[in-house]
PDB file of N, CA and C in Angstrom:
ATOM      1  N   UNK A   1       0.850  -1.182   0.000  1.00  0.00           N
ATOM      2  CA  UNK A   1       0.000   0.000   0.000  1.00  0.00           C
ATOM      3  C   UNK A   1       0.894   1.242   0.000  1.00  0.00           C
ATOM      4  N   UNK A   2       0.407   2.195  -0.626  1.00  0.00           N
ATOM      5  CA  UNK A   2       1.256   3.318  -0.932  1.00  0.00           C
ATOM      6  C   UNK A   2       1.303   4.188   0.394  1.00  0.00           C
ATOM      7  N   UNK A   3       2.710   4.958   0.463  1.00  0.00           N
ATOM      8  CA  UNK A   3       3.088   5.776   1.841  1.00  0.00           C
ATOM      9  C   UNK A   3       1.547   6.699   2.468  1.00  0.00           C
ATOM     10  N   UNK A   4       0.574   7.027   1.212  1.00  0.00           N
ATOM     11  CA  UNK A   4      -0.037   8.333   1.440  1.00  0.00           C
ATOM     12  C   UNK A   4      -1.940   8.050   1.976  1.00  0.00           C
ATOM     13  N   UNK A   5      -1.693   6.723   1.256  1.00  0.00           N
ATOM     14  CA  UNK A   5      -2.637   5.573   1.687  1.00  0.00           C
ATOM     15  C   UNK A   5      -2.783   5.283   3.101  1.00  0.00           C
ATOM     16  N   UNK A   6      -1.846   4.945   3.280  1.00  0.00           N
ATOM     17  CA  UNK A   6      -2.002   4.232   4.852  1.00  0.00           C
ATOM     18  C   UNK A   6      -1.788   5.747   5.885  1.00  0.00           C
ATOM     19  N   UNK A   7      -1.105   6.845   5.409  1.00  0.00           N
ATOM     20  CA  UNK A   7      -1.388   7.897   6.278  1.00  0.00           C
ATOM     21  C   UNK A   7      -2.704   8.218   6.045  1.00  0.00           C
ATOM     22  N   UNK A   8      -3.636   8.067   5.254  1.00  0.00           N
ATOM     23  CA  UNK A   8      -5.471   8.368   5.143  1.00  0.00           C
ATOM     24  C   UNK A   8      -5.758   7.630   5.955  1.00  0.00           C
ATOM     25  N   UNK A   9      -5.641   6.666   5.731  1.00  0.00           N
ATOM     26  CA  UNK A   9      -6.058   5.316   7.009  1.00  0.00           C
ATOM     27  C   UNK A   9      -6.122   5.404   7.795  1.00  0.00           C
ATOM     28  N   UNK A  10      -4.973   5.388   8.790  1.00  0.00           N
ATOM     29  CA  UNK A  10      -4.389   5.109   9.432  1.00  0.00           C
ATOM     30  C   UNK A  10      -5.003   6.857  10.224  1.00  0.00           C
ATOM     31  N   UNK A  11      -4.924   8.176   9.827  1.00  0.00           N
ATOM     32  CA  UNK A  11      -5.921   8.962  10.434  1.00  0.00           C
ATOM     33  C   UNK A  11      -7.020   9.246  10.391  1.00  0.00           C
ATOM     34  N   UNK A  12      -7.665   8.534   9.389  1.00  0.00           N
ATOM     35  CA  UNK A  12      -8.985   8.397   9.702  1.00  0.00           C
ATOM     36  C   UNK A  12      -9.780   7.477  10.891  1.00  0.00           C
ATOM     37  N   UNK A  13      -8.888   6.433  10.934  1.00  0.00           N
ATOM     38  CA  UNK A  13      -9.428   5.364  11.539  1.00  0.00           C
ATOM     39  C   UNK A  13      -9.194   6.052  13.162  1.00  0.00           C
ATOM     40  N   UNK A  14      -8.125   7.231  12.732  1.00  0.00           N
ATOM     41  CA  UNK A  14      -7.958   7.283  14.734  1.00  0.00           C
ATOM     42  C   UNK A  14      -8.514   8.339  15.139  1.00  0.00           C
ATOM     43  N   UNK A  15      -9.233   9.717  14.124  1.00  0.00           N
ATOM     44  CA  UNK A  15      -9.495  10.713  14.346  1.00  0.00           C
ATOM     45  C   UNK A  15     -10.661  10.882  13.655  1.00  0.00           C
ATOM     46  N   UNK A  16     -11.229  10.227  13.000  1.00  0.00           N
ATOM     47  CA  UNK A  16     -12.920  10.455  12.214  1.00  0.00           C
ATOM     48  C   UNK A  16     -12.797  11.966  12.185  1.00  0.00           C
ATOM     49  N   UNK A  17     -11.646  12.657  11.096  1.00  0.00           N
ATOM     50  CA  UNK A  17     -11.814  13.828  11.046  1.00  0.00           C
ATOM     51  C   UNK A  17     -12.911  14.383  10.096  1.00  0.00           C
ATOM     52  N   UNK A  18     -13.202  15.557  10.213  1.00  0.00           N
ATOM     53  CA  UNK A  18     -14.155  16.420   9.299  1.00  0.00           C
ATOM     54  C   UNK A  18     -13.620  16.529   8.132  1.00  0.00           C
ATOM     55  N   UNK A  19     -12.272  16.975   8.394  1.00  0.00           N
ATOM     56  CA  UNK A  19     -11.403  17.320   6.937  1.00  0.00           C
ATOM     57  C   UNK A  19     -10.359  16.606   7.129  1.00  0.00           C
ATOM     58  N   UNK A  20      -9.904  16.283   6.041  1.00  0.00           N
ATOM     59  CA  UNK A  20      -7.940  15.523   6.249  1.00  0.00           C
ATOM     60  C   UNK A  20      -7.677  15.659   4.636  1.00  0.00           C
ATOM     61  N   UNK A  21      -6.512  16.239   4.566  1.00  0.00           N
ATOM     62  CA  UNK A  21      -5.887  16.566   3.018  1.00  0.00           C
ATOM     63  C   UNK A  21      -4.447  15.661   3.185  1.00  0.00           C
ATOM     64  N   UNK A  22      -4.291  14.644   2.101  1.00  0.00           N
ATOM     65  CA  UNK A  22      -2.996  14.227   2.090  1.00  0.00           C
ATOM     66  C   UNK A  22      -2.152  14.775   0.944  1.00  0.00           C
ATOM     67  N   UNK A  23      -1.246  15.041   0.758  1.00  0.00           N
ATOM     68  CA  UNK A  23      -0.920  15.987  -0.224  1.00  0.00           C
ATOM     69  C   UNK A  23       0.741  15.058  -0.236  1.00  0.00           C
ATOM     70  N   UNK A  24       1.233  14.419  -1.336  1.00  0.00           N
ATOM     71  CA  UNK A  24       2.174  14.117  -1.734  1.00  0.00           C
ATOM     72  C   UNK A  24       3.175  15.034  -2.284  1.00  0.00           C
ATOM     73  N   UNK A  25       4.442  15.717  -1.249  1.00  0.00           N
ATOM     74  CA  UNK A  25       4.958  17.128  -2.074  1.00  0.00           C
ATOM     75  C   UNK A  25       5.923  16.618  -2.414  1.00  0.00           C
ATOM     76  N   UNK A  26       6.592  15.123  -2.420  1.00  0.00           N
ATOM     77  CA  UNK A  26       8.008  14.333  -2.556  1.00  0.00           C
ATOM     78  C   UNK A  26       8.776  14.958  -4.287  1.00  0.00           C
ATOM     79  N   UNK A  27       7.286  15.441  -5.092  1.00  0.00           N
ATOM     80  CA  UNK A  27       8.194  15.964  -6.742  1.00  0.00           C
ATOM     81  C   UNK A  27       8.937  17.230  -5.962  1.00  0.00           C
ATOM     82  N   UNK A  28       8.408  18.248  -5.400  1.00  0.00           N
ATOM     83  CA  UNK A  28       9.068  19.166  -4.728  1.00  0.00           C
ATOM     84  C   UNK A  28      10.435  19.332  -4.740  1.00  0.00           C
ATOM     85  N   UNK A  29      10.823  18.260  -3.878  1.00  0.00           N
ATOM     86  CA  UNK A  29      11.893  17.987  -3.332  1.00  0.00           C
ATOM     87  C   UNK A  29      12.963  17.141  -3.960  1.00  0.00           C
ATOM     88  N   UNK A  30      13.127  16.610  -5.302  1.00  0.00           N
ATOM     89  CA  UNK A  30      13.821  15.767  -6.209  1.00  0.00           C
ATOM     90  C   UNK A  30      15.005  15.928  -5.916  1.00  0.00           C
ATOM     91  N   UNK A  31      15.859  15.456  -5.602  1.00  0.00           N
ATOM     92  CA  UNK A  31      17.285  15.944  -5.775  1.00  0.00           C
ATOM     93  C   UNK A  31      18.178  16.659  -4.047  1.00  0.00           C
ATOM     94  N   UNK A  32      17.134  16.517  -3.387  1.00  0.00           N
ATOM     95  CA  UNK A  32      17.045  17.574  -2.511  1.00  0.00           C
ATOM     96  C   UNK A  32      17.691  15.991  -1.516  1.00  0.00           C
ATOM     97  N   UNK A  33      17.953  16.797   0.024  1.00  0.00           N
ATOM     98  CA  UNK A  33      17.993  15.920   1.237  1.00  0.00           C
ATOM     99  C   UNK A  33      17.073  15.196   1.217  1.00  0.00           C
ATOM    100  N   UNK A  34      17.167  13.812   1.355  1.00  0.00           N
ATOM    101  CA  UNK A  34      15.879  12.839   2.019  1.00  0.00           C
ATOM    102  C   UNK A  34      15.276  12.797   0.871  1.00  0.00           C
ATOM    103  N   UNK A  35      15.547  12.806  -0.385  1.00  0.00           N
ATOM    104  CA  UNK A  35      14.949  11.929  -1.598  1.00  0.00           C
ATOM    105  C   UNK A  35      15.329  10.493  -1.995  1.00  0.00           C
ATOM    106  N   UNK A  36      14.977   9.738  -1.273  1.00  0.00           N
ATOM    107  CA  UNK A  36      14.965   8.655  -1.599  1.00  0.00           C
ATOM    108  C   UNK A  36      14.616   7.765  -3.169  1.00  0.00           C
ATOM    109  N   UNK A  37      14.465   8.850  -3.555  1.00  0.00           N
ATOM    110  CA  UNK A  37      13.807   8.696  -5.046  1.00  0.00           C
ATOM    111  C   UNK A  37      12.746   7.758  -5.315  1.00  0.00           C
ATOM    112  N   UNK A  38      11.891   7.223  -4.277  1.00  0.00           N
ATOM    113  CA  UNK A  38      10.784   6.514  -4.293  1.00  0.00           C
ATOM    114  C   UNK A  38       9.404   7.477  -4.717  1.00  0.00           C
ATOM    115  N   UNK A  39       9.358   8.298  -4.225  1.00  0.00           N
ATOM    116  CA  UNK A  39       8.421   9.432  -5.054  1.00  0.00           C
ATOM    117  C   UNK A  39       7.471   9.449  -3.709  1.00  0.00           C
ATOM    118  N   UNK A  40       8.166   9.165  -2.821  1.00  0.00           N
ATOM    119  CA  UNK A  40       7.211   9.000  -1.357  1.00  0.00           C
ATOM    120  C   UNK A  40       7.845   9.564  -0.556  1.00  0.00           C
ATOM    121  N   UNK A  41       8.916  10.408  -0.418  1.00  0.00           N
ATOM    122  CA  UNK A  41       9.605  11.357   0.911  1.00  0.00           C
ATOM    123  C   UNK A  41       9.070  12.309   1.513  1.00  0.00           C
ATOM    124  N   UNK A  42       8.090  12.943   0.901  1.00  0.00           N
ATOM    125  CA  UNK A  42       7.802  14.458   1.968  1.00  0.00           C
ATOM    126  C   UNK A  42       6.392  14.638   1.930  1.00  0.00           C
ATOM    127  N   UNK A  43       5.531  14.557   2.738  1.00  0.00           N
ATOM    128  CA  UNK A  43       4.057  14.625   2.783  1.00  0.00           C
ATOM    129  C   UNK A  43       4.013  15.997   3.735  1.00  0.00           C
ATOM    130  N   UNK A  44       2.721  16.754   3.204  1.00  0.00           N
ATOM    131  CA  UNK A  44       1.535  17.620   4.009  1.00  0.00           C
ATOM    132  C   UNK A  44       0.310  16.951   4.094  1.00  0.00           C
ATOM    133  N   UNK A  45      -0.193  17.180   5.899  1.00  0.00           N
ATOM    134  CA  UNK A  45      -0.881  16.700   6.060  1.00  0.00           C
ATOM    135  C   UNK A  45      -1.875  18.053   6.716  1.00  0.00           C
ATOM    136  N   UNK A  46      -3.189  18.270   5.888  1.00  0.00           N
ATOM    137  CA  UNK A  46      -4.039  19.022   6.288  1.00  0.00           C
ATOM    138  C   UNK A  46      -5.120  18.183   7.271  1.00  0.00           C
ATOM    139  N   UNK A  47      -5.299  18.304   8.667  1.00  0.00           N
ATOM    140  CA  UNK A  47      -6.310  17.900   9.385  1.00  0.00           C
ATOM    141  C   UNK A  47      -7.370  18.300  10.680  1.00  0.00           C
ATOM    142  N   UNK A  48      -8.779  18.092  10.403  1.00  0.00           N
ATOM    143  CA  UNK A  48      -9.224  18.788  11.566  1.00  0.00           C
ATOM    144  C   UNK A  48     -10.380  17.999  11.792  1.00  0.00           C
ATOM    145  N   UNK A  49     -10.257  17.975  13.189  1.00  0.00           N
ATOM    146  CA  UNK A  49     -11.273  16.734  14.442  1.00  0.00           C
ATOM    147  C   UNK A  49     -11.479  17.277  15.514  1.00  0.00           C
ATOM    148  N   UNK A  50     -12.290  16.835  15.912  1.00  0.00           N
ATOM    149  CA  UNK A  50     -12.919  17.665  17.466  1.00  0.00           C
ATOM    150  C   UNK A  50     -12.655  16.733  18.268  1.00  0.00           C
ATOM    151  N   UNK A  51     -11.644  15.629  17.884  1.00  0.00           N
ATOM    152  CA  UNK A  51     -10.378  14.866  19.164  1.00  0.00           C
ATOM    153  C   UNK A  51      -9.639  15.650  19.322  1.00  0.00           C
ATOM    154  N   UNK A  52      -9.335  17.023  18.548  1.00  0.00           N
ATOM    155  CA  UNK A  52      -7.897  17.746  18.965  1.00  0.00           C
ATOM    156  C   UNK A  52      -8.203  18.865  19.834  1.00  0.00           C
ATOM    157  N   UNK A  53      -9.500  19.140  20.251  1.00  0.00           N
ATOM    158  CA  UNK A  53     -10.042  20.128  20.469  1.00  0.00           C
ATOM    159  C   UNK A  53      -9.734  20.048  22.222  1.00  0.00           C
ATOM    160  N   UNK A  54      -8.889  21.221  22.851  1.00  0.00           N
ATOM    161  CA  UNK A  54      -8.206  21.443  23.581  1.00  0.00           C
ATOM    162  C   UNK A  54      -6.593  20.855  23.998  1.00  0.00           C
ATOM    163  N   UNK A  55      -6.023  20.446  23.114  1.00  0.00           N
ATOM    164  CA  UNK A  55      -4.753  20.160  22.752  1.00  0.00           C
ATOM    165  C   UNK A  55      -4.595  20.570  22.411  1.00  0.00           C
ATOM    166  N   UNK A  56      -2.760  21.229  23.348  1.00  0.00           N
ATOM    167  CA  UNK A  56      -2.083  21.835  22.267  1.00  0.00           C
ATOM    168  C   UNK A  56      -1.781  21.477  21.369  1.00  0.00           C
ATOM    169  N   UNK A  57      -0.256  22.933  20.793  1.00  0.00           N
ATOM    170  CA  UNK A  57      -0.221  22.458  19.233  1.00  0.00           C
ATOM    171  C   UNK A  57       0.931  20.971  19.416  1.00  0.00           C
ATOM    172  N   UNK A  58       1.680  20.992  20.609  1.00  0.00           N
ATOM    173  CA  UNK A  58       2.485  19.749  20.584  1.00  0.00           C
ATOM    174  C   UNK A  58       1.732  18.290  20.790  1.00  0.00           C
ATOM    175  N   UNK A  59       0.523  18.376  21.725  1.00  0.00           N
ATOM    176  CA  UNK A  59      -0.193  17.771  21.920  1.00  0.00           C
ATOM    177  C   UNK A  59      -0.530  16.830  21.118  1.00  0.00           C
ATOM    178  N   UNK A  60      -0.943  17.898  19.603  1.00  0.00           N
ATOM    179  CA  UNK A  60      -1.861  17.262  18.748  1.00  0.00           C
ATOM    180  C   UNK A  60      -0.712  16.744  17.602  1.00  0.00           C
ATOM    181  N   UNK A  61       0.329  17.423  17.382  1.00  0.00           N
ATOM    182  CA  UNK A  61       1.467  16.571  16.963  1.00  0.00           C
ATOM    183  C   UNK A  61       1.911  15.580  17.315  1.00  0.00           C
ATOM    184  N   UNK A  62       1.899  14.739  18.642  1.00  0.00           N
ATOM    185  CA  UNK A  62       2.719  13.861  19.186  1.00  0.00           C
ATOM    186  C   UNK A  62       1.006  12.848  18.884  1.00  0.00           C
ATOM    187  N   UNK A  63       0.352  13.260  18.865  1.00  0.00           N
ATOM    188  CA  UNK A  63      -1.429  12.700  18.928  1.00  0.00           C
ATOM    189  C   UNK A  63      -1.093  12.010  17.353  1.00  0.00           C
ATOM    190  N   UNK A  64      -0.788  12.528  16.080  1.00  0.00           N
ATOM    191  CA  UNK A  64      -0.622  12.229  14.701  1.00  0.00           C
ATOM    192  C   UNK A  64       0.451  11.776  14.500  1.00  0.00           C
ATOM    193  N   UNK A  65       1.731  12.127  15.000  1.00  0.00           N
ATOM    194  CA  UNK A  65       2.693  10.808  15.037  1.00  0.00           C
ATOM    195  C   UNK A  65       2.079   9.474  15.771  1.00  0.00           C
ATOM    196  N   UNK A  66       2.166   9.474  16.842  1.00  0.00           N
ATOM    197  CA  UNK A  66       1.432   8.181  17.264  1.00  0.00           C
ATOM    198  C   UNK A  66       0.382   7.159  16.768  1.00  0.00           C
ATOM    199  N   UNK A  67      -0.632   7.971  15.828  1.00  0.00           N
ATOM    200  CA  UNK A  67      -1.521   7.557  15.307  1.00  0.00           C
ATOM    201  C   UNK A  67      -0.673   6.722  14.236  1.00  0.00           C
ATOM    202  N   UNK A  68       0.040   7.153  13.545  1.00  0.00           N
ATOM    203  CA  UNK A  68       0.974   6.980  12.230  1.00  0.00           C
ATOM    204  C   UNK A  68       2.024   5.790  12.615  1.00  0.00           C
ATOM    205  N   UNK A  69       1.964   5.589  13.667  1.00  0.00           N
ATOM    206  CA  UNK A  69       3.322   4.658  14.224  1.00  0.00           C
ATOM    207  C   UNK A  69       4.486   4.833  13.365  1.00  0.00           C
ATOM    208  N   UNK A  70       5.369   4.570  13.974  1.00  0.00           N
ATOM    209  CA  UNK A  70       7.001   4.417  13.751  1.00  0.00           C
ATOM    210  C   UNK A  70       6.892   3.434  12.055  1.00  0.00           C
ATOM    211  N   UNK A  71       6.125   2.848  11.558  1.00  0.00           N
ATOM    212  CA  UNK A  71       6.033   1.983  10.443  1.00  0.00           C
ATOM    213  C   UNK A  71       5.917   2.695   9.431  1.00  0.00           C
ATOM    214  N   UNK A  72       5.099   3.830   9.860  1.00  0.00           N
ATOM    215  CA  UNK A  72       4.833   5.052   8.614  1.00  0.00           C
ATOM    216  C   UNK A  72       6.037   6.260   8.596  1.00  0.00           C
ATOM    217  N   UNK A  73       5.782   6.818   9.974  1.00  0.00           N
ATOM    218  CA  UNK A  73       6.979   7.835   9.901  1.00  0.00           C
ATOM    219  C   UNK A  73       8.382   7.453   9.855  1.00  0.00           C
ATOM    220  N   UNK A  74       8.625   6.552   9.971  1.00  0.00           N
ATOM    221  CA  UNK A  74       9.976   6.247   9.810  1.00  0.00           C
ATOM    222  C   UNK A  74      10.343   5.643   8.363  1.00  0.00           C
ATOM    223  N   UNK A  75       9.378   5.825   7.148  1.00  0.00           N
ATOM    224  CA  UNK A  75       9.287   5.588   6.120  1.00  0.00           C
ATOM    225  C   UNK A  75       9.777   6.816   5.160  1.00  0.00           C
ATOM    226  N   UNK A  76       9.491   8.177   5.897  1.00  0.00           N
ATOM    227  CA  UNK A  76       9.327   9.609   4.884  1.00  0.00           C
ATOM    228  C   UNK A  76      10.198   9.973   5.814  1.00  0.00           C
ATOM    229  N   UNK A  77      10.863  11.163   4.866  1.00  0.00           N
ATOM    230  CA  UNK A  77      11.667  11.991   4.968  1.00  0.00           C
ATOM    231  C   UNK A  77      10.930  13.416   6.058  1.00  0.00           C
ATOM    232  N   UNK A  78      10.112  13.834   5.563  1.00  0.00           N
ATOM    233  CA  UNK A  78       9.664  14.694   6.180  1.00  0.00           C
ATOM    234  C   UNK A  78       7.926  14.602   6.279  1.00  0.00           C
ATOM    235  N   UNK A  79       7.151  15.610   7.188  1.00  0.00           N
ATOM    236  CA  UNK A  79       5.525  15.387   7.145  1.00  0.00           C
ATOM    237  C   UNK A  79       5.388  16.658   8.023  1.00  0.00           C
ATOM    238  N   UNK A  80       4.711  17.659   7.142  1.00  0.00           N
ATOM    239  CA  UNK A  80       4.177  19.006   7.659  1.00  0.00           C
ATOM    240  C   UNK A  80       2.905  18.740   8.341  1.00  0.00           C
ATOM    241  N   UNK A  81       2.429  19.258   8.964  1.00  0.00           N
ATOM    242  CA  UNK A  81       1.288  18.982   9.574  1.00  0.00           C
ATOM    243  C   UNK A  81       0.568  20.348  10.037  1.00  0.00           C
ATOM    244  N   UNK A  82      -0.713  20.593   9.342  1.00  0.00           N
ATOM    245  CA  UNK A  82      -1.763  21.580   9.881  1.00  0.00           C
ATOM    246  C   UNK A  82      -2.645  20.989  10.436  1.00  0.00           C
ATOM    247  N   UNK A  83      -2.954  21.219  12.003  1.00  0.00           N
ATOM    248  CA  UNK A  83      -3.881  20.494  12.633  1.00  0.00           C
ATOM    249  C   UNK A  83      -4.521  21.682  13.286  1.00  0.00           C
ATOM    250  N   UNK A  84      -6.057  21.636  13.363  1.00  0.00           N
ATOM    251  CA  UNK A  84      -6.920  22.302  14.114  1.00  0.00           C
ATOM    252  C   UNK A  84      -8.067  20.954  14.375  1.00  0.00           C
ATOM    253  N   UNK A  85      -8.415  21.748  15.818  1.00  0.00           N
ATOM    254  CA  UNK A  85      -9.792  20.635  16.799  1.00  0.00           C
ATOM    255  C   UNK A  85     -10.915  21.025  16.339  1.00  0.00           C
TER     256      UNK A  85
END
């Protein structure tokens, strides 16, 4: 299953968000640090759930790594993250 796949999944299944944007920016970055040249290194992740709602902003970061386990993030190079509750 593809890197961007199982990050949909994998936050949907833990946050039944309203909105979630996965956005593959890995062409971006070609050539760059952390191109693995798999076409899967650098994700934005747009997301918003009313699980985040009174968490902070580290809160809700350490909340979407976790969700993602070490199987996913330790797959990509990088993963921006806009989160609102």
């Amino acid at each position: 299953m593809r890197i961007e796949n199982q990050i949909r999944a994998r936050l949907t299944g833990a946050f039944a968000p309203e909105r979630l944007e996965v956005v593959n920016e890995s062409h971006r970055h070609k050539g760059h640090a952390g191109d693995d040249g798999s076409g899967e290194s650098h994700f934005r992740v747009v997301i918003a759930a009313p699980a985040f709602a009174g968490m902070s902003r580290i809160e809700r970061h350490r909340a979407v790594h976790a969700a993602l386990g070490p199987a996913v993030v330790g797959r990509i190079h990088a993963l921006a993250l806009d989160i609102s509750g």
